[in-house]
C-alpha atoms as a PDB file:
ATOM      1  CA  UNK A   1     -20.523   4.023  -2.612  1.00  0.00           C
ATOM      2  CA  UNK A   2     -17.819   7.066  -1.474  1.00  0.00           C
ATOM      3  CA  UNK A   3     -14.499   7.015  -2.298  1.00  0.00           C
ATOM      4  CA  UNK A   4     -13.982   6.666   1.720  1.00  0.00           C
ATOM      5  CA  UNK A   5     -16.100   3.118   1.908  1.00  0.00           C
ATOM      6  CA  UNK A   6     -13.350   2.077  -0.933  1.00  0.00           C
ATOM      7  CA  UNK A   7     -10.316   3.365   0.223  1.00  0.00           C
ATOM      8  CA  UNK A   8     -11.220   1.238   3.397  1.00  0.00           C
ATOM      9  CA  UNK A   9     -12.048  -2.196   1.492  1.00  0.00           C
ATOM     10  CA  UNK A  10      -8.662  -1.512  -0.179  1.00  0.00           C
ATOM     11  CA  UNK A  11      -6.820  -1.355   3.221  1.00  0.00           C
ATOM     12  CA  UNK A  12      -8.769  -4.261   4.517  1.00  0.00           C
ATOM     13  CA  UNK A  13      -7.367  -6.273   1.601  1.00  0.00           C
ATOM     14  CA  UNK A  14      -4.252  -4.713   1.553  1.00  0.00           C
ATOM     15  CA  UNK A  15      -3.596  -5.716   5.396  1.00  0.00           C
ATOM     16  CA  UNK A  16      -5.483  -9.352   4.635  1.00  0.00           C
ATOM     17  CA  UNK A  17      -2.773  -9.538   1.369  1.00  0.00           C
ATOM     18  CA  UNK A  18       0.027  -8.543   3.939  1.00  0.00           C
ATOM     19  CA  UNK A  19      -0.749 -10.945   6.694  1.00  0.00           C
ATOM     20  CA  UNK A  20      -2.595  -9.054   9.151  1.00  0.00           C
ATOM     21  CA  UNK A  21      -5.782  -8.660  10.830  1.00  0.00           C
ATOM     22  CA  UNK A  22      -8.115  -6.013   9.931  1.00  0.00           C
ATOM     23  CA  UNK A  23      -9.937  -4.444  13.206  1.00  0.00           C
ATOM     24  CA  UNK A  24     -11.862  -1.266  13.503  1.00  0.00           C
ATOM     25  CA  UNK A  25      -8.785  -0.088  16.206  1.00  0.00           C
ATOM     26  CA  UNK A  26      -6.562  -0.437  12.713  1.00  0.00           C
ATOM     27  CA  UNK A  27      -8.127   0.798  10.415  1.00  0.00           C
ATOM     28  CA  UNK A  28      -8.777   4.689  12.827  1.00  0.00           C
ATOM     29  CA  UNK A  29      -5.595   4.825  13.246  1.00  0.00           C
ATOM     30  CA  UNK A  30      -4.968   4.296   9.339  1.00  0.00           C
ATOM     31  CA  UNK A  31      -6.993   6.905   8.578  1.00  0.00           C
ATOM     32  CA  UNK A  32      -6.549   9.281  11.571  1.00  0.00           C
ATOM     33  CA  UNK A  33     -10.029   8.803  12.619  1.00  0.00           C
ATOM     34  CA  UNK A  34     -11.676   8.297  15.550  1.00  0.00           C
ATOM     35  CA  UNK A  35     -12.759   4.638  16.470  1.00  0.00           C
ATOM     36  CA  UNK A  36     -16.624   5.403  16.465  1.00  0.00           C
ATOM     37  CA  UNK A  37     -16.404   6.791  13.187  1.00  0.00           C
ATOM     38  CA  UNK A  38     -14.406   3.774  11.453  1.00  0.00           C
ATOM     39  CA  UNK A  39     -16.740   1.563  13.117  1.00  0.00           C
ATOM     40  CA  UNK A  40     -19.699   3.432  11.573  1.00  0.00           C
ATOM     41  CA  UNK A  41     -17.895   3.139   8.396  1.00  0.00           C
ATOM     42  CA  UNK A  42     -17.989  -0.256   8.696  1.00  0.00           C
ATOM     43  CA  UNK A  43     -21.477  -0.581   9.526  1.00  0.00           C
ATOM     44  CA  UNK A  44     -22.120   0.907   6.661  1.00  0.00           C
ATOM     45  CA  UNK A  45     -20.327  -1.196   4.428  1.00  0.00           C
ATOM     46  CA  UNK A  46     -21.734  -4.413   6.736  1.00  0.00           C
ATOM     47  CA  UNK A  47     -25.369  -3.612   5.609  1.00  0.00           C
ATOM     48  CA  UNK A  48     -24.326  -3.253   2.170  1.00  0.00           C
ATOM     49  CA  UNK A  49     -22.602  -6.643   2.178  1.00  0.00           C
ATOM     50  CA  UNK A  50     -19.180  -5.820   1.558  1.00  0.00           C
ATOM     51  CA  UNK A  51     -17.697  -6.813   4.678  1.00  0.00           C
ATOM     52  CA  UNK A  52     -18.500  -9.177   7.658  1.00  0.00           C
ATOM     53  CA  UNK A  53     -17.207  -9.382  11.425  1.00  0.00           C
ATOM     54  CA  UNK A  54     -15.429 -12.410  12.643  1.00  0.00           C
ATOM     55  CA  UNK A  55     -15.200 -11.982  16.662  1.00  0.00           C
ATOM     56  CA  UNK A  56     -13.174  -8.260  16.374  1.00  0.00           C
ATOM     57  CA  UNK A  57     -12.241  -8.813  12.832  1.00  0.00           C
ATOM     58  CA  UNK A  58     -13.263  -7.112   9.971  1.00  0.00           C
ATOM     59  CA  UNK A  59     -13.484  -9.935   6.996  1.00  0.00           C
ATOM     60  CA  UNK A  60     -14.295  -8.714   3.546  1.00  0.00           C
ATOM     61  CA  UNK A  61     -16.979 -10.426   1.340  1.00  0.00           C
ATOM     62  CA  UNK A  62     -16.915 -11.978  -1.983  1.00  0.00           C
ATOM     63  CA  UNK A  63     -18.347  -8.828  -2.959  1.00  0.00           C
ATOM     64  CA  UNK A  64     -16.156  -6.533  -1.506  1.00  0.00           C
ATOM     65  CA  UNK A  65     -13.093  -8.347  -2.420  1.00  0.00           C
ATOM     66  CA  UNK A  66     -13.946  -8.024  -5.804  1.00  0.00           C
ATOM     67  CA  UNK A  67     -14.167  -4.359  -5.225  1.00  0.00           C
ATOM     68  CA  UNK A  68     -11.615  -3.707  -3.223  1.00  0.00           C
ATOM     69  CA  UNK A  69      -9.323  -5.033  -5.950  1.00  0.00           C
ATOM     70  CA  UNK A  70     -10.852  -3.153  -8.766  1.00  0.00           C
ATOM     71  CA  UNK A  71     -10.397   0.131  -6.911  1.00  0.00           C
ATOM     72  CA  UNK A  72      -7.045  -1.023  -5.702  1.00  0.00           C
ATOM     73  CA  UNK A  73      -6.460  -1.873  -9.888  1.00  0.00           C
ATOM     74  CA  UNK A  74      -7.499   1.820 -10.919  1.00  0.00           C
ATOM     75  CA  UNK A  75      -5.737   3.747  -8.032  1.00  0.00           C
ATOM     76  CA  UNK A  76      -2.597   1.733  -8.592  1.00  0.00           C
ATOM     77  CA  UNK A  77      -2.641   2.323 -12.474  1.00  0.00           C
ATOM     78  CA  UNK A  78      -3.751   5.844 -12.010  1.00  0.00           C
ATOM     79  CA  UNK A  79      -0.317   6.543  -9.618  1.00  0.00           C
ATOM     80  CA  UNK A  80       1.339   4.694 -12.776  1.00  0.00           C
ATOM     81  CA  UNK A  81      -0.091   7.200 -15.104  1.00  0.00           C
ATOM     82  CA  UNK A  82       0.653  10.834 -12.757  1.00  0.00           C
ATOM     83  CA  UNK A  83       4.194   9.767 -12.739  1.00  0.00           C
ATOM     84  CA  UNK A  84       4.946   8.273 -16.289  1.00  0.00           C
ATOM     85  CA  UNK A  85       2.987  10.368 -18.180  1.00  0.00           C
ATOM     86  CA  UNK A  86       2.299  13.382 -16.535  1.00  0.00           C
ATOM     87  CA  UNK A  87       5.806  13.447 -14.059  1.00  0.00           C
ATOM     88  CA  UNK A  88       4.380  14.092 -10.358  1.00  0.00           C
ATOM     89  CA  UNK A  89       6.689  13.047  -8.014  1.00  0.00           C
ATOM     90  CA  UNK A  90       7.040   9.485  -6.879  1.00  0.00           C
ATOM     91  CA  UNK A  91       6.313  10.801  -2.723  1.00  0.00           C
ATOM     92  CA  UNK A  92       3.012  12.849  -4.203  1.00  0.00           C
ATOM     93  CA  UNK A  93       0.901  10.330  -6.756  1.00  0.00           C
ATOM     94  CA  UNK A  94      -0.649   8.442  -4.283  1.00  0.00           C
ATOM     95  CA  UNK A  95      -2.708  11.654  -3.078  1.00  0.00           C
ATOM     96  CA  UNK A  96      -3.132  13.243  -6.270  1.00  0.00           C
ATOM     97  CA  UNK A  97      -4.006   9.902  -7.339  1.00  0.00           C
ATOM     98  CA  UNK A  98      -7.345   9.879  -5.214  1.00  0.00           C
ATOM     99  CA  UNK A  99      -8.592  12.918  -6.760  1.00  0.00           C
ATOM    100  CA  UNK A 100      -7.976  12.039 -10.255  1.00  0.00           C
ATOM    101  CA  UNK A 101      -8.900   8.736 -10.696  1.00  0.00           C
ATOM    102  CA  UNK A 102     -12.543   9.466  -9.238  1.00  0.00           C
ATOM    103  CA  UNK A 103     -13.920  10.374 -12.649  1.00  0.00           C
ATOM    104  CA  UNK A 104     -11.954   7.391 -14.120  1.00  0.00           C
ATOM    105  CA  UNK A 105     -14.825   5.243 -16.396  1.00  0.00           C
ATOM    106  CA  UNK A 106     -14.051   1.815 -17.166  1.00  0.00           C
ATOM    107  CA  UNK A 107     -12.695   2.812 -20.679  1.00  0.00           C
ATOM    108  CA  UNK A 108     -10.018   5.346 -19.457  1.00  0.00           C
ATOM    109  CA  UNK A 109      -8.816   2.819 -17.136  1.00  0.00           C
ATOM    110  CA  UNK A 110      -8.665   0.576 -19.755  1.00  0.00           C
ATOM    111  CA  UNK A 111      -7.123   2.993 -22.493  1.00  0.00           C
ATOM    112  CA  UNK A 112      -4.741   3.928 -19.651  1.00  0.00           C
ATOM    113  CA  UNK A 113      -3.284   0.002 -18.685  1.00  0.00           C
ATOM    114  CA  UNK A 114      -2.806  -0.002 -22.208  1.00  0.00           C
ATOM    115  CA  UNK A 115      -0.552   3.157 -22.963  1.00  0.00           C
ATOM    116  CA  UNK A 116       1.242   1.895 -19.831  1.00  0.00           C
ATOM    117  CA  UNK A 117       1.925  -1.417 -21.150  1.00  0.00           C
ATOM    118  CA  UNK A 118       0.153  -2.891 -18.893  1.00  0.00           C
ATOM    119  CA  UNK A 119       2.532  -2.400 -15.714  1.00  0.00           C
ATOM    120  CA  UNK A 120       3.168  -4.927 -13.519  1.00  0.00           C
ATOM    121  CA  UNK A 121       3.710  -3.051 -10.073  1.00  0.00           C
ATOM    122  CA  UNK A 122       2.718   0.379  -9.243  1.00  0.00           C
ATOM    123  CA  UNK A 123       5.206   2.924  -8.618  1.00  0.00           C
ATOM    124  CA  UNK A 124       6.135   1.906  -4.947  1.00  0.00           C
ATOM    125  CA  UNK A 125       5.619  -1.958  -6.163  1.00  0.00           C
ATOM    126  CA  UNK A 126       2.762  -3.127  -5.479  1.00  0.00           C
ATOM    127  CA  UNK A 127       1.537  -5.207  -7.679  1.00  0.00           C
ATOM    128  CA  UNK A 128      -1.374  -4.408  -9.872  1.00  0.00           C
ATOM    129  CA  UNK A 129      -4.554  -7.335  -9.177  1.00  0.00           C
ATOM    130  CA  UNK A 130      -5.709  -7.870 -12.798  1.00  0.00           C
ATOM    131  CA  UNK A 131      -9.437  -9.290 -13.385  1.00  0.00           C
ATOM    132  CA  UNK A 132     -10.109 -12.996 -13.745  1.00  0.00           C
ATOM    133  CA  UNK A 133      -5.952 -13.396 -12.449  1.00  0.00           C
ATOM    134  CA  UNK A 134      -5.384 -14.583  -8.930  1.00  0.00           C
ATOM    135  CA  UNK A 135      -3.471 -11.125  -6.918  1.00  0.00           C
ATOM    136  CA  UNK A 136      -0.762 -11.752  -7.064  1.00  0.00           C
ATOM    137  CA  UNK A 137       1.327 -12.169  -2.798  1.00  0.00           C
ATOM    138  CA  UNK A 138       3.311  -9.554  -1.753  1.00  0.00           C
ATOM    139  CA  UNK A 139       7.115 -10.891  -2.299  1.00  0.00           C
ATOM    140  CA  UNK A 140       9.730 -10.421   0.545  1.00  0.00           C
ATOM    141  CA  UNK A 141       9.190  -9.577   3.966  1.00  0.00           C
ATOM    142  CA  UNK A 142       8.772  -6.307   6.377  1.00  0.00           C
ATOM    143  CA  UNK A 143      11.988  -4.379   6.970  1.00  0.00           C
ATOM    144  CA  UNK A 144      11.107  -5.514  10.816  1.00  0.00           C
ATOM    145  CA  UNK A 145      11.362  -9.012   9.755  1.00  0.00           C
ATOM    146  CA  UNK A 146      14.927  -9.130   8.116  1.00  0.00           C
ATOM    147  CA  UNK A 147      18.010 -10.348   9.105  1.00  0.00           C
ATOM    148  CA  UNK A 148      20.955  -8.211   9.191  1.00  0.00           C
ATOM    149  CA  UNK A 149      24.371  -7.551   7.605  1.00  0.00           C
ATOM    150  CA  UNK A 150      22.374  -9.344   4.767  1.00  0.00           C
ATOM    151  CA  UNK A 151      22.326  -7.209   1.557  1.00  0.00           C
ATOM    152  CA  UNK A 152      18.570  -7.022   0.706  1.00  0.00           C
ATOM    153  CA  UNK A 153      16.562  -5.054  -1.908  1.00  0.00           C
ATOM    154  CA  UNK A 154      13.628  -3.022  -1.522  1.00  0.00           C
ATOM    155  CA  UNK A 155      10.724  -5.069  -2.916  1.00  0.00           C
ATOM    156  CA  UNK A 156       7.761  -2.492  -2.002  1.00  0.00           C
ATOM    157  CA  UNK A 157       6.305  -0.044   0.431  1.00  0.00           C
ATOM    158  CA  UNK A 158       3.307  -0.703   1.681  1.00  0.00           C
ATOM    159  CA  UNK A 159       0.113   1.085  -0.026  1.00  0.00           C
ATOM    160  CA  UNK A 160      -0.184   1.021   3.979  1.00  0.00           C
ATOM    161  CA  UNK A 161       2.268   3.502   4.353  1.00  0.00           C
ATOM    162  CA  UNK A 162       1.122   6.257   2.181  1.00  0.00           C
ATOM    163  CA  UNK A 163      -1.519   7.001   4.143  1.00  0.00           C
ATOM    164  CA  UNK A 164       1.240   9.180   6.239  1.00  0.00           C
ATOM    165  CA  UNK A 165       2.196  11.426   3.946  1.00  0.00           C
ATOM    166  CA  UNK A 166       5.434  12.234   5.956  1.00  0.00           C
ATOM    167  CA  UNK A 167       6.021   8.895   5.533  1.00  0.00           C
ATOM    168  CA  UNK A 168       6.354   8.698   1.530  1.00  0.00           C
ATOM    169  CA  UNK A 169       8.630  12.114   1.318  1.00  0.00           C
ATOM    170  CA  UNK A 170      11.132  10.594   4.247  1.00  0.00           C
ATOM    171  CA  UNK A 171      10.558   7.871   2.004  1.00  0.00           C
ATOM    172  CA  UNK A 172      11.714   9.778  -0.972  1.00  0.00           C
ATOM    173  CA  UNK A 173      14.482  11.819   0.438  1.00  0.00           C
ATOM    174  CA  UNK A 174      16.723   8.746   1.519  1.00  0.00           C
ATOM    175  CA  UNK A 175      15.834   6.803  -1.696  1.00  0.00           C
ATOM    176  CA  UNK A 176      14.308   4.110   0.133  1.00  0.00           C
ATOM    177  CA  UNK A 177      12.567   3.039  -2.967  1.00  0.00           C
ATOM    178  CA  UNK A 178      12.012  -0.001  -4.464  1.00  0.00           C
ATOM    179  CA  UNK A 179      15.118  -1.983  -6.291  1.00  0.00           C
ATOM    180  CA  UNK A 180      17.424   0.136  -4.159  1.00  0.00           C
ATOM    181  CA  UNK A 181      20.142  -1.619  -2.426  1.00  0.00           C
ATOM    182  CA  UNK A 182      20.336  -2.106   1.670  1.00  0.00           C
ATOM    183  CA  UNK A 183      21.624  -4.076   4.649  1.00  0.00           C
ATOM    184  CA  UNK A 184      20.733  -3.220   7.570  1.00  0.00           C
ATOM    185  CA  UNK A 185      23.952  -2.814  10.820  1.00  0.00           C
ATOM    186  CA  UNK A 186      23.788  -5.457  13.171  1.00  0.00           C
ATOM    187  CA  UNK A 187      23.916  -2.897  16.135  1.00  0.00           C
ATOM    188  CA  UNK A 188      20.313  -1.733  15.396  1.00  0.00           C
ATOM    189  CA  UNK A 189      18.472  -1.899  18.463  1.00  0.00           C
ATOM    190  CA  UNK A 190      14.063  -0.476  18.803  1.00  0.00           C
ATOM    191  CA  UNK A 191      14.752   1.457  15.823  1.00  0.00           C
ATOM    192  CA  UNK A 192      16.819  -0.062  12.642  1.00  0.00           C
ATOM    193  CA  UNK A 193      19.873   1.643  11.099  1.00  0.00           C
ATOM    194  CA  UNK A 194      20.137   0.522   7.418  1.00  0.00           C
ATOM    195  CA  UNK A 195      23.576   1.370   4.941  1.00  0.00           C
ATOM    196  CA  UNK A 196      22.448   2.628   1.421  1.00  0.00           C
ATOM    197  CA  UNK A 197      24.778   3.203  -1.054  1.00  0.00           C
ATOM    198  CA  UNK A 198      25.260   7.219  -0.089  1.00  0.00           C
ATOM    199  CA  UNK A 199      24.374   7.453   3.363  1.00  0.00           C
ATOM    200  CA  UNK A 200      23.289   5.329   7.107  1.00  0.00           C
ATOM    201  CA  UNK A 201      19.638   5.901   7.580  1.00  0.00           C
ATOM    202  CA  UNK A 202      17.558   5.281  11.372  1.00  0.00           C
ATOM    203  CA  UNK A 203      14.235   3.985  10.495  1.00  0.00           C
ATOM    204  CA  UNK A 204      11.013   3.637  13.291  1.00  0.00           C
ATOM    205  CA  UNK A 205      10.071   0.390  13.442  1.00  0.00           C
ATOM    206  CA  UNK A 206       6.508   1.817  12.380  1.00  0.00           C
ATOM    207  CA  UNK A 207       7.713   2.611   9.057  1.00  0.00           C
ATOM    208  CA  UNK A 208       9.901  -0.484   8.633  1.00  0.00           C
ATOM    209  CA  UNK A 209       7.416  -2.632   9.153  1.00  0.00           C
ATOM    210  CA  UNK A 210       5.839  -1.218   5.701  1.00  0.00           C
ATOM    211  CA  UNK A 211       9.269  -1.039   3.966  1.00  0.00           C
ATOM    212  CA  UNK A 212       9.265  -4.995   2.265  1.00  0.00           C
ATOM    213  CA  UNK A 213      12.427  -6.570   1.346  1.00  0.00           C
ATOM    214  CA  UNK A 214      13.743  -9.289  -0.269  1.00  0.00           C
ATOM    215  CA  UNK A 215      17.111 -10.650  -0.256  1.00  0.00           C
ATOM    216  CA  UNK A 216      19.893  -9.410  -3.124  1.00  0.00           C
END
């Protein structure tokens, strides 16, 4: 199977884990496709039993949950690895992370977890589905979601959200990470104005809604 047919069980189970719907309109504009070529990705992935159609939804299989969270496992652990080990930047493992861990084998992945310590999160916190464990649920909620003038912590961003690169570097250059401290001003309106500890920070409600908080 192509590292494509993963990447989109792992954002069908990533949206499922999140509590969304999975359609073939979503998952285009995930990966900047058109909607004739996610839907014959799907196809695809339909006749090889790794996902099913519910009305518009896309449902995965017992199958192709299984391997959506084993690829999910490696790519998280591998983003773990490119910044621990070998120090690429927090906004730039994700991508590099899909070209190394292709030539991953079972015992590298294993050898890796283990030099790691076996980490529970990756390094924008999601956490890491172990085998025969139950995945863990996302803690908090979206950024969209919050109340505000509450102080609130950065629990994750989205594995969602890296598909936009962009996204991860604006990400990165106003330390919205996770564990960093926020609140956002009661006179946000369509977009949301948050105070960090250096600086006041306008964020589009696209991107909040993939920044997940949890209260301080």
């Amino acid at each position: 199977m192509s590292s494509v047919a993963d990447q989109y069980l792992e954002a069908i189970f990533i949206l499922c884990r999140e509590g969304e719907d999975a359609f073939a309109t979503t998952l285009a504009d995930l990966f900047a496709v058109s909607r004739a070529n996610a839907g014959a990705t799907l196809g695809r992935l339909a006749r090889d039993g790794m996902v099913q159609a519910d009305g518009r939804r896309v449902l995965l299989t017992s199958e192709g949950r299984q391997r959506a969270e084993a690829g999910l496992r490696r790519h998280l652990l591998t983003e773990c690895f490119l910044l621990k080990v070998l120090g690429i930047g927090w906004a730039e493992v994700h991508e590099q992370a899909r070209s190394f861990e292709r030539g991953l084998s079972p015992l590298l992945e294993e050898r890796i977890d283990e030099r790691l310590g076996y980490p529970r999160a990756c390094p924008h916190g999601t956490p890491i589905p172990r085998p025969n464990q139950p995945a863990p649920d996302p803690a908090g909620m979206p950024l969209t979601a919050a109340p505000p003038s509450v102080p609130l912590i950065i629990a994750r961003i989205s594995e969602l959200l890296e598909y936009r690169d962009q996204w991860l570097h604006f990400c990165a250059q106003h330390h919205l990470v996770p564990e960093a401290p926020l609140r956002i001003l009661p006179e946000s309106t369509v977009s949301i104005s948050v105070a960090l500890k250096e600086e006041t920070v306008t964020i589009q409600p696209s991107l909040a809604a993939r920044i997940w908080v949890r209260p301080a």
